[in-house]
Protein backbone atom coordinates (compact mmCIF):
# COMPACT_ATOMS: atom_id res chain seq x y z
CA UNK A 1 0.00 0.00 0.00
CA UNK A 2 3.00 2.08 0.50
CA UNK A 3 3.73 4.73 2.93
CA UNK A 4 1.14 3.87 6.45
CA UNK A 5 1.76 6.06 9.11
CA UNK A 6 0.91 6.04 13.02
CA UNK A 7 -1.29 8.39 13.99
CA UNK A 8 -1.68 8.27 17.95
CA UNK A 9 -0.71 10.88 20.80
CA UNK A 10 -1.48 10.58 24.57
CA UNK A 11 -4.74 12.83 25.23
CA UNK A 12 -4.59 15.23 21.60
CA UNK A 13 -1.18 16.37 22.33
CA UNK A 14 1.28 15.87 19.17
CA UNK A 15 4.38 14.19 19.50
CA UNK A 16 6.92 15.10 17.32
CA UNK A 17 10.60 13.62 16.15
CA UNK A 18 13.44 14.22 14.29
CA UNK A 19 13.21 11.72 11.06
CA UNK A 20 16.21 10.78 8.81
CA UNK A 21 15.59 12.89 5.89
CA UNK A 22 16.73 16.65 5.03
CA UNK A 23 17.64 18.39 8.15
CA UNK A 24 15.12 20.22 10.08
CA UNK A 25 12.36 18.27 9.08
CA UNK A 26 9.70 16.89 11.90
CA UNK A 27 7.13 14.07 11.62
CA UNK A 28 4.74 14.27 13.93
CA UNK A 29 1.49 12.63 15.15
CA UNK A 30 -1.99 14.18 15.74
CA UNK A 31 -4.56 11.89 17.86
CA UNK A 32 -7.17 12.80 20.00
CA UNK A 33 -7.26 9.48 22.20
CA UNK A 34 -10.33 8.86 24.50
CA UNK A 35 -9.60 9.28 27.72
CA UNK A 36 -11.17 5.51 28.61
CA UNK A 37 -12.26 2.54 26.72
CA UNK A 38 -15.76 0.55 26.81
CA UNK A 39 -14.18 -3.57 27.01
CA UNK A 40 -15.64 -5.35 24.25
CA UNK A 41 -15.63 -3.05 22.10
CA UNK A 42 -12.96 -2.30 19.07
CA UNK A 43 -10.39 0.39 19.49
CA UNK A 44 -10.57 2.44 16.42
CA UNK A 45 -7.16 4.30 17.01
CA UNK A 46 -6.56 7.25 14.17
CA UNK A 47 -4.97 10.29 13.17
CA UNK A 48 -3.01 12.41 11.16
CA UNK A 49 0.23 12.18 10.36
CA UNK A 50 2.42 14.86 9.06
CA UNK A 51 6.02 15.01 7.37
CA UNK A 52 5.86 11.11 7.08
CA UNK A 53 7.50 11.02 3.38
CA UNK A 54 10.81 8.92 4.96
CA UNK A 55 7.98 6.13 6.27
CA UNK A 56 6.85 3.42 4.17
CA UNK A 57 4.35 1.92 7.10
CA UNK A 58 3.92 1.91 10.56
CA UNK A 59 2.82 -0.73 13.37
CA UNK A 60 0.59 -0.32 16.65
CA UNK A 61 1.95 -2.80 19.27
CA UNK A 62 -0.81 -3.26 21.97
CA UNK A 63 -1.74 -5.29 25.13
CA UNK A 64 -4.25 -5.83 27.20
CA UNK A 65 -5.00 -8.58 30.49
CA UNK A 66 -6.18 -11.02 27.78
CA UNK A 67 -3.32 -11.23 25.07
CA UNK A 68 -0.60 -12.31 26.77
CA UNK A 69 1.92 -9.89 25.36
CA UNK A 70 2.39 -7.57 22.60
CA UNK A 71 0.64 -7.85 19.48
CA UNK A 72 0.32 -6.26 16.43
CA UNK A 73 -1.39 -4.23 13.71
CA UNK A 74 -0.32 -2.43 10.42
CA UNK A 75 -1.80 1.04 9.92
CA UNK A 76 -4.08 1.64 6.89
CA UNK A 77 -4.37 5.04 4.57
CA UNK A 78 -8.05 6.38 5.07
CA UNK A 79 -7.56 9.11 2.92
CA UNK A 80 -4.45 11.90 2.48
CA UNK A 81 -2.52 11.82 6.01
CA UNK A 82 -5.46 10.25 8.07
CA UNK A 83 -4.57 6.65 9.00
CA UNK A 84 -6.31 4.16 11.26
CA UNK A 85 -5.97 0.65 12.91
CA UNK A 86 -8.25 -1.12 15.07
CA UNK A 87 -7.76 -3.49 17.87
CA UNK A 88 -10.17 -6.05 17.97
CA UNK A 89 -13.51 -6.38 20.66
CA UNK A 90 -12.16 -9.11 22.18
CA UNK A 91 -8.41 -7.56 23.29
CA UNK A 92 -9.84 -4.45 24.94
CA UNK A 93 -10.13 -5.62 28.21
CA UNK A 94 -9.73 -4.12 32.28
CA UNK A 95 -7.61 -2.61 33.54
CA UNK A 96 -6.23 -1.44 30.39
CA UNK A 97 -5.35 -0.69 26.98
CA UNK A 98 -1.63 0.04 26.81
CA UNK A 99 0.06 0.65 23.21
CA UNK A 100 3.27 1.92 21.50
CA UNK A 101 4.19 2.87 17.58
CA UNK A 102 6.86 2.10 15.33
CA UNK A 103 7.77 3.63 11.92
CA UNK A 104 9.21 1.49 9.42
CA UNK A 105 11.46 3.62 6.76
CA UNK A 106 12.23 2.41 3.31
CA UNK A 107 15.11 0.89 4.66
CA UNK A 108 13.23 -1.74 7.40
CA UNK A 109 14.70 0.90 9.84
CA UNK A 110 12.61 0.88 13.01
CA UNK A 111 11.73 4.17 14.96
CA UNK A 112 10.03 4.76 17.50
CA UNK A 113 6.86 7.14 17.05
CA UNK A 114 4.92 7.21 20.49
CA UNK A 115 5.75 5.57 23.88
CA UNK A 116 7.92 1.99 23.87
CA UNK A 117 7.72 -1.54 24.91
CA UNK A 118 8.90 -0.08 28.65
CA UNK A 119 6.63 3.17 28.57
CA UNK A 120 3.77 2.47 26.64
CA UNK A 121 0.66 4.80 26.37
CA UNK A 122 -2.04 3.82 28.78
CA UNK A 123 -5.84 4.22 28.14
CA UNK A 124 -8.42 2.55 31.00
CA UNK A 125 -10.91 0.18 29.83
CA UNK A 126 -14.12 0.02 31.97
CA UNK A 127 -15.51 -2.59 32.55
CA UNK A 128 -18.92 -3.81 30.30
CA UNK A 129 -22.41 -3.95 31.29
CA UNK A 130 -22.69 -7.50 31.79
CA UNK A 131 -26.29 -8.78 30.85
CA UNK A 132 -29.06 -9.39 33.60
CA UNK A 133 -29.12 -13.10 34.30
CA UNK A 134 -32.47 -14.70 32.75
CA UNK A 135 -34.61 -15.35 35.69
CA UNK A 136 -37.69 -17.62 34.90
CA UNK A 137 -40.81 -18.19 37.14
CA UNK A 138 -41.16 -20.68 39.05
CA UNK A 139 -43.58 -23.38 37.17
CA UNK A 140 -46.92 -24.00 38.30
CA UNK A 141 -46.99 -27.76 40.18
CA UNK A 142 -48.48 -30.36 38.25
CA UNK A 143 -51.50 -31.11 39.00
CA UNK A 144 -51.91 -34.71 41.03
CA UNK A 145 -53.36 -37.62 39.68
CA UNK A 146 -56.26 -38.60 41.19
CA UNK A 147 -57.37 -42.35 41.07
């Protein structure tokens, strides 16, 4: 698909970075993250991403209580510089959602783009509305036989 970009920044602020191309030139991220999650529900995270002509793609790498360890997801082009992943119903689960970015240059190069593997961005996930348990009437005794 070519160039995929992250696009997330703790609370709306925008994180910028040096990148490896002409000298002076920033790449930075513009997010407005919720400040919790529902669990259960996807985790559309999106953005904009600006000065990211040195970036062929970038990667979300998320956890949560139920995966066990980092996983995860390539950013797709919605249209111009907006770009968005989503983590799947199932992954966003209590206490919380915690995730970090890595661009990928032309080169394979790896850099970092928000938060790391030892400082990644937090976002609480609340816990769902679990659903009443059915509760059925008693039946009505059966009538007795009578002889």
């Amino acid at each position: 698909m070519g160039r995929r970009a992250i696009l997330v920044a703790a609370l709306g602020a925008a994180v910028a970075w040096p990148r490896g191309g002409k000298a002076g030139e920033r790449i930075s991220l513009d997010h407005r993250a919720s400040p919790s999650l529902p669990a259960d529900e996807p985790a559309v995270i999106e953005g904009h991403m600006l000065g990211a002509s040195d970036y062929e793609s970038a990667e979300l790498f998320y956890r949560s209580a139920v995966t066990g360890g980092w996983r995860n997801l390539e950013f797709e082009l919605v249209a111009g510089d907006h770009y968005r992943t989503i983590v799947p119903a199932g992954d966003v689960q209590p206490p919380a959602l915690e995730y970090y970015v890595v661009a990928v240059d032309f080169l394979e190069g790896r850099h970092a783009a928000l938060g790391s593997a030892e400082q990644p961005v937090q976002v609480p996930v609340e816990p769902g509305d679990a659903p009443a348990p059915r509760v059925f009437p008693p039946s009505a005794p059966l009538p007795t036989p009578t002889p």
